[in-house]
Protein backbone atom coordinates (compact mmCIF):
# COMPACT_ATOMS: atom_id res chain seq x y z
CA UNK A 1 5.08 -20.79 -12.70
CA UNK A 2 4.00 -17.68 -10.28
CA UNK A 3 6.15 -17.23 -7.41
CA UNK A 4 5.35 -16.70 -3.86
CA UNK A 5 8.17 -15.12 -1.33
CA UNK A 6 7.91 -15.06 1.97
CA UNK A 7 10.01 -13.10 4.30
CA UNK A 8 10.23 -12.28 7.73
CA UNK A 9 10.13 -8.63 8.71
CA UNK A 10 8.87 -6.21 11.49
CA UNK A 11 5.76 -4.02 11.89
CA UNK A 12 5.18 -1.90 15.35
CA UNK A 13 8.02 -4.38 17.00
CA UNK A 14 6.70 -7.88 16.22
CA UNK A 15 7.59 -10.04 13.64
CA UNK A 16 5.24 -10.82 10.82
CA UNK A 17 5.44 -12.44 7.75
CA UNK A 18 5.87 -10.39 4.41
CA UNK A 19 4.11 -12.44 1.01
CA UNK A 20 5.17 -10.78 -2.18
CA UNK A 21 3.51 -12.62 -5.21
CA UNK A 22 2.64 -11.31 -8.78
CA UNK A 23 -0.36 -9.99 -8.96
CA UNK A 24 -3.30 -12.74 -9.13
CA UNK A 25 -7.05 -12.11 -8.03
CA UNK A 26 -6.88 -15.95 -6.94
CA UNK A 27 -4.26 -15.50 -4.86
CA UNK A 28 -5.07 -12.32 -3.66
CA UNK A 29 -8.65 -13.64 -2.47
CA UNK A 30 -6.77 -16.86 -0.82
CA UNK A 31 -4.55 -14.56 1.44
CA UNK A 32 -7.76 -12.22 2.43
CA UNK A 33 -9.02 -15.50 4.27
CA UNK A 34 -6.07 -15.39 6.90
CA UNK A 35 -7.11 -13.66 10.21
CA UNK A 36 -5.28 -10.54 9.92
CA UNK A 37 -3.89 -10.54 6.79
CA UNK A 38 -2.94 -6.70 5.78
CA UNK A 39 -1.99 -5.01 2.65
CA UNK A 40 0.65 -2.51 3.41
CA UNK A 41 0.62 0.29 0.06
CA UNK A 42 4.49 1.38 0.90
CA UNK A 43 5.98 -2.04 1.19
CA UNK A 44 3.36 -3.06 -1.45
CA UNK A 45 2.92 -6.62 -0.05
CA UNK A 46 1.04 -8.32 2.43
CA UNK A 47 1.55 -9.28 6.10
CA UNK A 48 0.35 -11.76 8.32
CA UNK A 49 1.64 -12.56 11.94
CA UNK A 50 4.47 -14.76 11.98
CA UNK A 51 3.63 -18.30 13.38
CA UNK A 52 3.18 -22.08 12.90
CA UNK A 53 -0.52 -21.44 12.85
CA UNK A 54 -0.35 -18.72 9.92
CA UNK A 55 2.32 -21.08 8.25
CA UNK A 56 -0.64 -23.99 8.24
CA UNK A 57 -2.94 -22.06 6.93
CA UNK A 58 -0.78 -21.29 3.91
CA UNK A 59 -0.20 -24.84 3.43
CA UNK A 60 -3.87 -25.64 3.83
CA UNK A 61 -4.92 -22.85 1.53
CA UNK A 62 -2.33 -24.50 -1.58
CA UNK A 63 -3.16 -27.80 -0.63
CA UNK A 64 -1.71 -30.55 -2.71
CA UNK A 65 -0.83 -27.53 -4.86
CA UNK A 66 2.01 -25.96 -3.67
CA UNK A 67 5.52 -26.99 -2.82
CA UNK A 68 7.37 -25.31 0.21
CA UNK A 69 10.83 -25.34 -0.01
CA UNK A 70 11.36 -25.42 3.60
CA UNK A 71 10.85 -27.79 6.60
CA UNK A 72 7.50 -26.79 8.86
CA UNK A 73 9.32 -25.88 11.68
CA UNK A 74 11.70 -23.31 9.97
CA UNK A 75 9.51 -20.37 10.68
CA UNK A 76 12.67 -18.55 11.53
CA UNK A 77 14.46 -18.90 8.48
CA UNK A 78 14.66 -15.66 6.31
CA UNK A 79 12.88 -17.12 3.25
CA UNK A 80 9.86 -18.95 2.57
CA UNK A 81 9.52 -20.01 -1.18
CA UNK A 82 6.01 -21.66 -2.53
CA UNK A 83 5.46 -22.59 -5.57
CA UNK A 84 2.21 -22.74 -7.32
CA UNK A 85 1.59 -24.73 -10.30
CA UNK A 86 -0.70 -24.13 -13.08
CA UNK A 87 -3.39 -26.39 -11.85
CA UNK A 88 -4.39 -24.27 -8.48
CA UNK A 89 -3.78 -20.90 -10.92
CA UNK A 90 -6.72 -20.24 -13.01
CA UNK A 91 -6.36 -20.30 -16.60
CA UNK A 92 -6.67 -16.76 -18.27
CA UNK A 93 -9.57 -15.75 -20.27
CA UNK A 94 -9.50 -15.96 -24.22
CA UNK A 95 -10.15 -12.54 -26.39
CA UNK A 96 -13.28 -13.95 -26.60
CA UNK A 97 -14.68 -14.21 -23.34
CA UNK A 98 -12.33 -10.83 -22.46
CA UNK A 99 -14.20 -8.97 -25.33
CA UNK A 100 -17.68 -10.00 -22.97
CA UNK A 101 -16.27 -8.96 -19.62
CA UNK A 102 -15.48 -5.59 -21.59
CA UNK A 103 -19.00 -4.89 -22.76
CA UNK A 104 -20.86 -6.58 -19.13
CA UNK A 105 -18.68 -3.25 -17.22
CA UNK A 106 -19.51 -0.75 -20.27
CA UNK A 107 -23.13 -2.36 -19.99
CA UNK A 108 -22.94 -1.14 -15.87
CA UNK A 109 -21.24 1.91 -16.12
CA UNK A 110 -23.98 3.17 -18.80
CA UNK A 111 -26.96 2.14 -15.76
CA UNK A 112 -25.08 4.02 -13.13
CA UNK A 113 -23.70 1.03 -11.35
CA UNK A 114 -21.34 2.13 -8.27
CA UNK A 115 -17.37 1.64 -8.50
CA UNK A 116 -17.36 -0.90 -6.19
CA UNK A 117 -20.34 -2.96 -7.66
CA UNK A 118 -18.94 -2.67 -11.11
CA UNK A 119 -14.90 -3.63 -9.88
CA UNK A 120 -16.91 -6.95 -7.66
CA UNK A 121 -18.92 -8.24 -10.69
CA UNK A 122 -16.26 -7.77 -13.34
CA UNK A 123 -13.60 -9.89 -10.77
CA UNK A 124 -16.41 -12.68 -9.76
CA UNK A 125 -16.84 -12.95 -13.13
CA UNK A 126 -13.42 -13.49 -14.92
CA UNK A 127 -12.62 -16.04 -12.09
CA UNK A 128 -16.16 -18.04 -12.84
CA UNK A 129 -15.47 -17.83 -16.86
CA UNK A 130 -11.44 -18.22 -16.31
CA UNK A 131 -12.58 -21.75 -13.42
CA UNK A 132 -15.07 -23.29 -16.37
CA UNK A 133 -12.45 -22.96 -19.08
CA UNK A 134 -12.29 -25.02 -21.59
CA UNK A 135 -15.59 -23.56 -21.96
CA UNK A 136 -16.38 -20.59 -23.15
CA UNK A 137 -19.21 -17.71 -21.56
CA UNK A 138 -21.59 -18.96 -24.92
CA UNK A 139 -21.29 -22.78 -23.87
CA UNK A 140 -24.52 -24.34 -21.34
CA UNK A 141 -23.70 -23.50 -18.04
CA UNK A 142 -25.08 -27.10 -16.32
CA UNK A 143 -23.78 -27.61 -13.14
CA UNK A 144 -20.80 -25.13 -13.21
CA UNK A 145 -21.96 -22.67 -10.88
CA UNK A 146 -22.43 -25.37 -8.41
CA UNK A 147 -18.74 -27.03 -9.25
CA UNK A 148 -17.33 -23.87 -8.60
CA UNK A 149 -19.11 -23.62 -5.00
CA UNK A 150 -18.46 -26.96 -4.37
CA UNK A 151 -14.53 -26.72 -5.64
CA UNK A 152 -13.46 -23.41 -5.37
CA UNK A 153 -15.37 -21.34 -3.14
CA UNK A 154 -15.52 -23.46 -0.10
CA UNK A 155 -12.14 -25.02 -0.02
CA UNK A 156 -11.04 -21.70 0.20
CA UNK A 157 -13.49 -20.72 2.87
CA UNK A 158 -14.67 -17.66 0.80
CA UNK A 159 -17.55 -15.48 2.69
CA UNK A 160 -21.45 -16.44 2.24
CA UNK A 161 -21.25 -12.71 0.71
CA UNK A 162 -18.57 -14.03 -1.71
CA UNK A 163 -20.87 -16.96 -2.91
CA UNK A 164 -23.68 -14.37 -2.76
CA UNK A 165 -22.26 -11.85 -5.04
CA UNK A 166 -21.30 -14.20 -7.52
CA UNK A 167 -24.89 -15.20 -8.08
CA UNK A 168 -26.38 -11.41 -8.51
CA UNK A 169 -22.84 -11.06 -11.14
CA UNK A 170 -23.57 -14.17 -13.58
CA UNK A 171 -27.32 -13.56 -12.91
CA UNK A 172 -27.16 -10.05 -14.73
CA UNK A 173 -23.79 -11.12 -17.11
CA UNK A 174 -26.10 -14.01 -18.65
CA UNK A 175 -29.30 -11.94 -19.19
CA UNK A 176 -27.27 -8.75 -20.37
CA UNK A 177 -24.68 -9.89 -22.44
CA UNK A 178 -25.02 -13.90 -23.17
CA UNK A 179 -28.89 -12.93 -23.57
CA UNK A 180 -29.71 -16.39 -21.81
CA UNK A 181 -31.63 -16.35 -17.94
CA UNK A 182 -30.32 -18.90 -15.88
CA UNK A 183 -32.73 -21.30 -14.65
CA UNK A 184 -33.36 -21.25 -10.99
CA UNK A 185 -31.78 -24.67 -9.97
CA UNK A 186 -28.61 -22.61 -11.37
CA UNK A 187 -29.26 -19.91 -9.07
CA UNK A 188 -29.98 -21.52 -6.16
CA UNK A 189 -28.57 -18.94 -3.15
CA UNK A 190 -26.63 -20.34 -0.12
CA UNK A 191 -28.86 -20.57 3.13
CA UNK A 192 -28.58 -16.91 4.69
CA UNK A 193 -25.72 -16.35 7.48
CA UNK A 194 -27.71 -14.74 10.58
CA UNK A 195 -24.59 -13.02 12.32
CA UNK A 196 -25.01 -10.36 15.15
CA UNK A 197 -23.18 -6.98 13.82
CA UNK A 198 -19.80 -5.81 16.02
CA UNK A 199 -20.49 -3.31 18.76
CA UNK A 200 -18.01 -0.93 20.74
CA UNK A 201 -19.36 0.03 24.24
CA UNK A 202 -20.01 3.62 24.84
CA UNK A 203 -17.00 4.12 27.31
CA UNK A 204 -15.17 1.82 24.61
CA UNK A 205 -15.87 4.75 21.69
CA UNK A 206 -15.08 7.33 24.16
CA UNK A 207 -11.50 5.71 24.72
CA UNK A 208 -10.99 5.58 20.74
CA UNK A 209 -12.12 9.16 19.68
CA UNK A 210 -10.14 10.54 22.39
CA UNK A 211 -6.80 8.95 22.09
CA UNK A 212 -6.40 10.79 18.83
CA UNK A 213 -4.86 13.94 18.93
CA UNK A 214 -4.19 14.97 15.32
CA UNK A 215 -7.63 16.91 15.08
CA UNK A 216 -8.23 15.84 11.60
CA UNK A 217 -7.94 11.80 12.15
CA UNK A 218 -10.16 12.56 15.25
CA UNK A 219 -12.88 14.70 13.80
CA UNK A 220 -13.17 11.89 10.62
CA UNK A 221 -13.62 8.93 13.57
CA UNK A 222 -16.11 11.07 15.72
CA UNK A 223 -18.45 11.61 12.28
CA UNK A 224 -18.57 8.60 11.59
CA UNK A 225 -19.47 7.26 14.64
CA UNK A 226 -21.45 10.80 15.70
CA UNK A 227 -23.54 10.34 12.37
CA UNK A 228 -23.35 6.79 11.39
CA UNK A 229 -21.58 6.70 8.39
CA UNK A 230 -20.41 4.48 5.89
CA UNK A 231 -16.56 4.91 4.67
CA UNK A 232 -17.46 5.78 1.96
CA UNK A 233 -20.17 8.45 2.51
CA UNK A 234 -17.66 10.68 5.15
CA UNK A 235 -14.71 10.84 1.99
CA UNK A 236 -17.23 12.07 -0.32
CA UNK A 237 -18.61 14.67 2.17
CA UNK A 238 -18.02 18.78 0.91
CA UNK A 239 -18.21 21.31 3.56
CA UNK A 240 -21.25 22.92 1.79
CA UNK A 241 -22.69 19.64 3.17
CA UNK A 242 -22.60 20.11 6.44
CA UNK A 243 -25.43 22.43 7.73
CA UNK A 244 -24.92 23.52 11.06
CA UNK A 245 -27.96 26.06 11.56
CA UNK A 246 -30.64 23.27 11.09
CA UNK A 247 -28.25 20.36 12.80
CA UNK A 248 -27.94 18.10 9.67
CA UNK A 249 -25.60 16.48 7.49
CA UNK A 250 -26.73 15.66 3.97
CA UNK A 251 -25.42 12.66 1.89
CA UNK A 252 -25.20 12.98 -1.45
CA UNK A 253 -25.92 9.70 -4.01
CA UNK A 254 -24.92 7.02 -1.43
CA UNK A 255 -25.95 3.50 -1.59
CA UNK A 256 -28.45 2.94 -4.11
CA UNK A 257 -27.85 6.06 -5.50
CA UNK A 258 -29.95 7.86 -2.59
CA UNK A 259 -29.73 11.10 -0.90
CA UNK A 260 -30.38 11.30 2.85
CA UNK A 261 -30.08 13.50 5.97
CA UNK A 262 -28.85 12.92 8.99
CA UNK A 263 -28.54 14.47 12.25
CA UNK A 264 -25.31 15.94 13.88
CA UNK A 265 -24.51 16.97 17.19
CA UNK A 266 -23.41 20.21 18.03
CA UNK A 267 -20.51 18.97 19.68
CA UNK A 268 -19.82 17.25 16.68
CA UNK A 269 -20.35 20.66 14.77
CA UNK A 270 -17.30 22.63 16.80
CA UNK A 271 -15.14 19.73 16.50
CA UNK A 272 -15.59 19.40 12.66
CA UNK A 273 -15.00 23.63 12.83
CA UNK A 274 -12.09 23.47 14.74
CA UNK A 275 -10.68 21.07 12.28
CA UNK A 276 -12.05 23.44 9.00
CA UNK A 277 -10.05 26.69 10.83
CA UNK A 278 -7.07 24.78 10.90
CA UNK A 279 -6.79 22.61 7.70
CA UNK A 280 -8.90 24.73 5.49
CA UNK A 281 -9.84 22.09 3.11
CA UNK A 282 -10.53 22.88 -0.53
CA UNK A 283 -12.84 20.76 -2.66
CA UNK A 284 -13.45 17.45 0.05
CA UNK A 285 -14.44 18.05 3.35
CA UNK A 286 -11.62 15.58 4.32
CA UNK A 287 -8.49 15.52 2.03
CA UNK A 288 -5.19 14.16 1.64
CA UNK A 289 -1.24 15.97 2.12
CA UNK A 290 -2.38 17.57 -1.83
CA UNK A 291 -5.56 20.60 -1.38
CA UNK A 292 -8.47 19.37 -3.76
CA UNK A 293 -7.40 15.62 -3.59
CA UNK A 294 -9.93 13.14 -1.35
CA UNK A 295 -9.15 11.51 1.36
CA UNK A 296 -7.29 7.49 0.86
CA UNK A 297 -9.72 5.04 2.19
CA UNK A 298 -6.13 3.01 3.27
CA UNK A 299 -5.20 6.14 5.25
CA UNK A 300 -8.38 6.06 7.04
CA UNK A 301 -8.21 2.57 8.12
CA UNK A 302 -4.70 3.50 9.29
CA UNK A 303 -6.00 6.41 11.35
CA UNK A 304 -8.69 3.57 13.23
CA UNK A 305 -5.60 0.75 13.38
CA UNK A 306 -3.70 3.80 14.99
CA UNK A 307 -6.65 4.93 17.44
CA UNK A 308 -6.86 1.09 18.96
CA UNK A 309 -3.35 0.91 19.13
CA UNK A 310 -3.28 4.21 21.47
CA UNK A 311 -6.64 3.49 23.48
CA UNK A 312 -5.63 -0.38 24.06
CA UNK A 313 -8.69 -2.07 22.85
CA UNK A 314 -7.66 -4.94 21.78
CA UNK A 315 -11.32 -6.18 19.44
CA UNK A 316 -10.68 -6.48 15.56
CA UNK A 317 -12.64 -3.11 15.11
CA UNK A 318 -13.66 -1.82 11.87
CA UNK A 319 -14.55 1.44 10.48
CA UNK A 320 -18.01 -0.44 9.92
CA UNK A 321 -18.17 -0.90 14.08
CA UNK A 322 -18.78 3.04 14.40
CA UNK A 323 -21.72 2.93 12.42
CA UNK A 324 -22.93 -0.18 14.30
CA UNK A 325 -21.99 1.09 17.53
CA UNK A 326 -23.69 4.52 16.55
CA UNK A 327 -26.90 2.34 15.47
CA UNK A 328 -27.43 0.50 18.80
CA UNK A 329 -26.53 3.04 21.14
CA UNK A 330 -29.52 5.30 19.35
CA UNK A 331 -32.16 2.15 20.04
CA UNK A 332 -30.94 1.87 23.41
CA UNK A 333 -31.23 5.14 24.18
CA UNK A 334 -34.63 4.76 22.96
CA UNK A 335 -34.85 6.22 19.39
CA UNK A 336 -37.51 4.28 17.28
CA UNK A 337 -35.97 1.49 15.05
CA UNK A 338 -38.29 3.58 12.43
CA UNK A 339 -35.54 6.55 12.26
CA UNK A 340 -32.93 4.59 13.22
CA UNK A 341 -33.41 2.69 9.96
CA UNK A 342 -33.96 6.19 8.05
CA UNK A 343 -30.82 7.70 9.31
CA UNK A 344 -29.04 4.90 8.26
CA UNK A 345 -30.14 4.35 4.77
CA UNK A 346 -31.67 0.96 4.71
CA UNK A 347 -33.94 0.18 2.60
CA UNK A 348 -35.82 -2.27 3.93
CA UNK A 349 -36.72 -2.20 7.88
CA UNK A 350 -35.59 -5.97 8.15
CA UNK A 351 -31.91 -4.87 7.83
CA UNK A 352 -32.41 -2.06 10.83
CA UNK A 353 -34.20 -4.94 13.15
CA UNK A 354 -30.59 -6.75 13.69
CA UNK A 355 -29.54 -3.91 16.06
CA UNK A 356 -32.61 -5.08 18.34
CA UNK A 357 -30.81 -8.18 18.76
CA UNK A 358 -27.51 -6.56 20.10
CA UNK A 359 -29.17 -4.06 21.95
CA UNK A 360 -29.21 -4.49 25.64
CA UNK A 361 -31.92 -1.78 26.53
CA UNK A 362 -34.13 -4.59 27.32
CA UNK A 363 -31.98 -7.69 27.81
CA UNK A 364 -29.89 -6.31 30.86
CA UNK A 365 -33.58 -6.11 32.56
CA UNK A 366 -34.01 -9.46 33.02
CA UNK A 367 -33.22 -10.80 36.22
CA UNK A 368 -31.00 -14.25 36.17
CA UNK A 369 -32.56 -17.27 37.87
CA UNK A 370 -28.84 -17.45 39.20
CA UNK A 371 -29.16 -14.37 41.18
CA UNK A 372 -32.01 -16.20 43.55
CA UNK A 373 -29.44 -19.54 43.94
């Protein structure tokens, strides 16, 4: 049986609750649905806050699974101790069905598939084949994708992107490597989630670039926000890529393998120089403590927990925000949705349209009936 400890500690001078398991995808993905939940890379565990509300969540989460050895009310005891039997742990895969998975991410990596994509559809897909076992990845597929929705994704409250992904992974793992299409009935998507993207104000993104003072964390926040980038797309930026005569940034084989330009400000331009006299970076526009090595993603969410720590907004912002923020404040300053949606990337104009919705160029015109009360 897999262990899972949990002990009380301190991060920035409130307690929160430290959950060291061995490593388990299934568990992993459990713990990710806890508002707040945070990896921590030096303490190698993860943290939650520490209360009887996080403490029912666990139990909810392990649910007729998982024995606490401890009273509900003895959130201040030291240790926590669940234990999780075999039946809420997936079975692992057999060399089989591991011999599959193996070809399905050789099968990506030879058509150029991103990191990311590849790393999603080989996890969705061990935790379909390891939640259908007895079966094997050969056997008729029936009604399993729909059992698994039905009894593991939504007890769990996984993401419609979750349930989403999982589809576009068997949809390619069957026709690639089982040589079998699913039928449609089988592939039958989840109704689409219409959610409103997360928006800073302008004096809001003001108050977070400039409570920085370490030039290099600040100048990586302002570009992404000053240029609308993804995480992603400002760690793989080189200094050659930054062309300050004509005004322009240009990414290099982002999302969907494209290259794009995009504009940059010339304020943005003497901050990012400022930052080049001074660190002198080597290979990666941003890098690490070692020259030539790229920037952590972890390091740069630290940088943005760090900035809304020291500016006191107190919204769950993400990196993501900036480029949503950056987004909006262009249509509301008037920019056509046309090169909004360029800038950006997207490929389709639909995707763009959503920052009409959170825009309030034209909403703050209209006049409440309240105002003639």
């Amino acid at each position: 049986m897999k262990k899972i400890t949990i002990e009380k500690g301190q991060i920035e001078g409130k307690e929160h609750l430290k959950i060291n398991f061995p490593y388990d995808r299934e568990i992993i993905d459990l713990i990710k649905t806890i508002p707040g939940a945070r990896w921590y890379p030096k303490e190698k565990c993860w943290h939650i806050a520490c209360t009887q509300t996080n403490l029912n969540r666990l139990t909810e989460l392990f649910k007729e699974k998982t024995i606490f050895d401890l009273h509900l009310q003895g959130i201040t005891e030291q240790f926590v101790k669940l234990r999780v039997d075999r039946y809420s742990l997936l079975a692992p895969l057999d060399p089989e069905d591991q011999e599959k998975i193996g070809l399905f991410v050789n099968w990506m990596k030879y058509r150029r598939y991103s990191e990311n994509t590849i790393r999603t559809y080989k996890e969705l897909t061990i935790t379909y084949l390891r939640f259908i076992k007895p079966k094997k990845a050969t056997d008729e597929v029936e009604n399993d994708i729909e059992r698994f929705t039905n009894e593991y994704i939504l007890p769990r409250r996984l993401s419609f992107s979750y349930q989403n992904q999982l589809i576009n992974a068997l949809k390619l793992f069957y026709a690639e490597i089982i040589k079998r299409e699913l039928s449609i009935n089988q592939l039958r998507r989840p109704r689409r989630e219409h959610k409103l993207p997360n928006v800073l104000s302008k004096p809001e993104v003001k108050r977070l670039l400039t409570a920085l003072r370490n030039i290099k964390h600040r100048s990586m926040l302002s570009t992404i926000y000053g240029c609308g980038l993804r995480r992603s797309e400002l760690l793989n930026l080189k200094p050659q890529d930054i062309d300050s005569d004509r005004g322009i940034i240009v990414i290099r084989q982002a999302k969907g393998k494209k290259d794009r330009i995009v504009p940059i400000s010339q304020k943005n331009i003497e901050l990012l120089r400022e930052y080049f006299q001074q660190y002198k970076p080597k290979v990666w526009l941003f890098e690490g403590i070692k020259p030539g090595i790229q920037y952590d993603e972890r390091s740069l969410q630290q940088v943005l927990k760090k900035a809304l720590m020291l500016s006191k907004i107190k919204k769950p912002v993400t990196l993501h925000w900036l480029r949503h923020s950056y987004a909006t404040h262009l249509h509301e300053s008037g920019v056509d949705i046309r090169y909004i949606q360029e800038i950006l990337g997207h490929r389709s104009s639909r995707t763009t349209e959503i920052y009409t919705h959170v825009s309030s160029r034209s909403i703050q015109l209209i006049r409440s009936p309240f105002d003639d009360l």
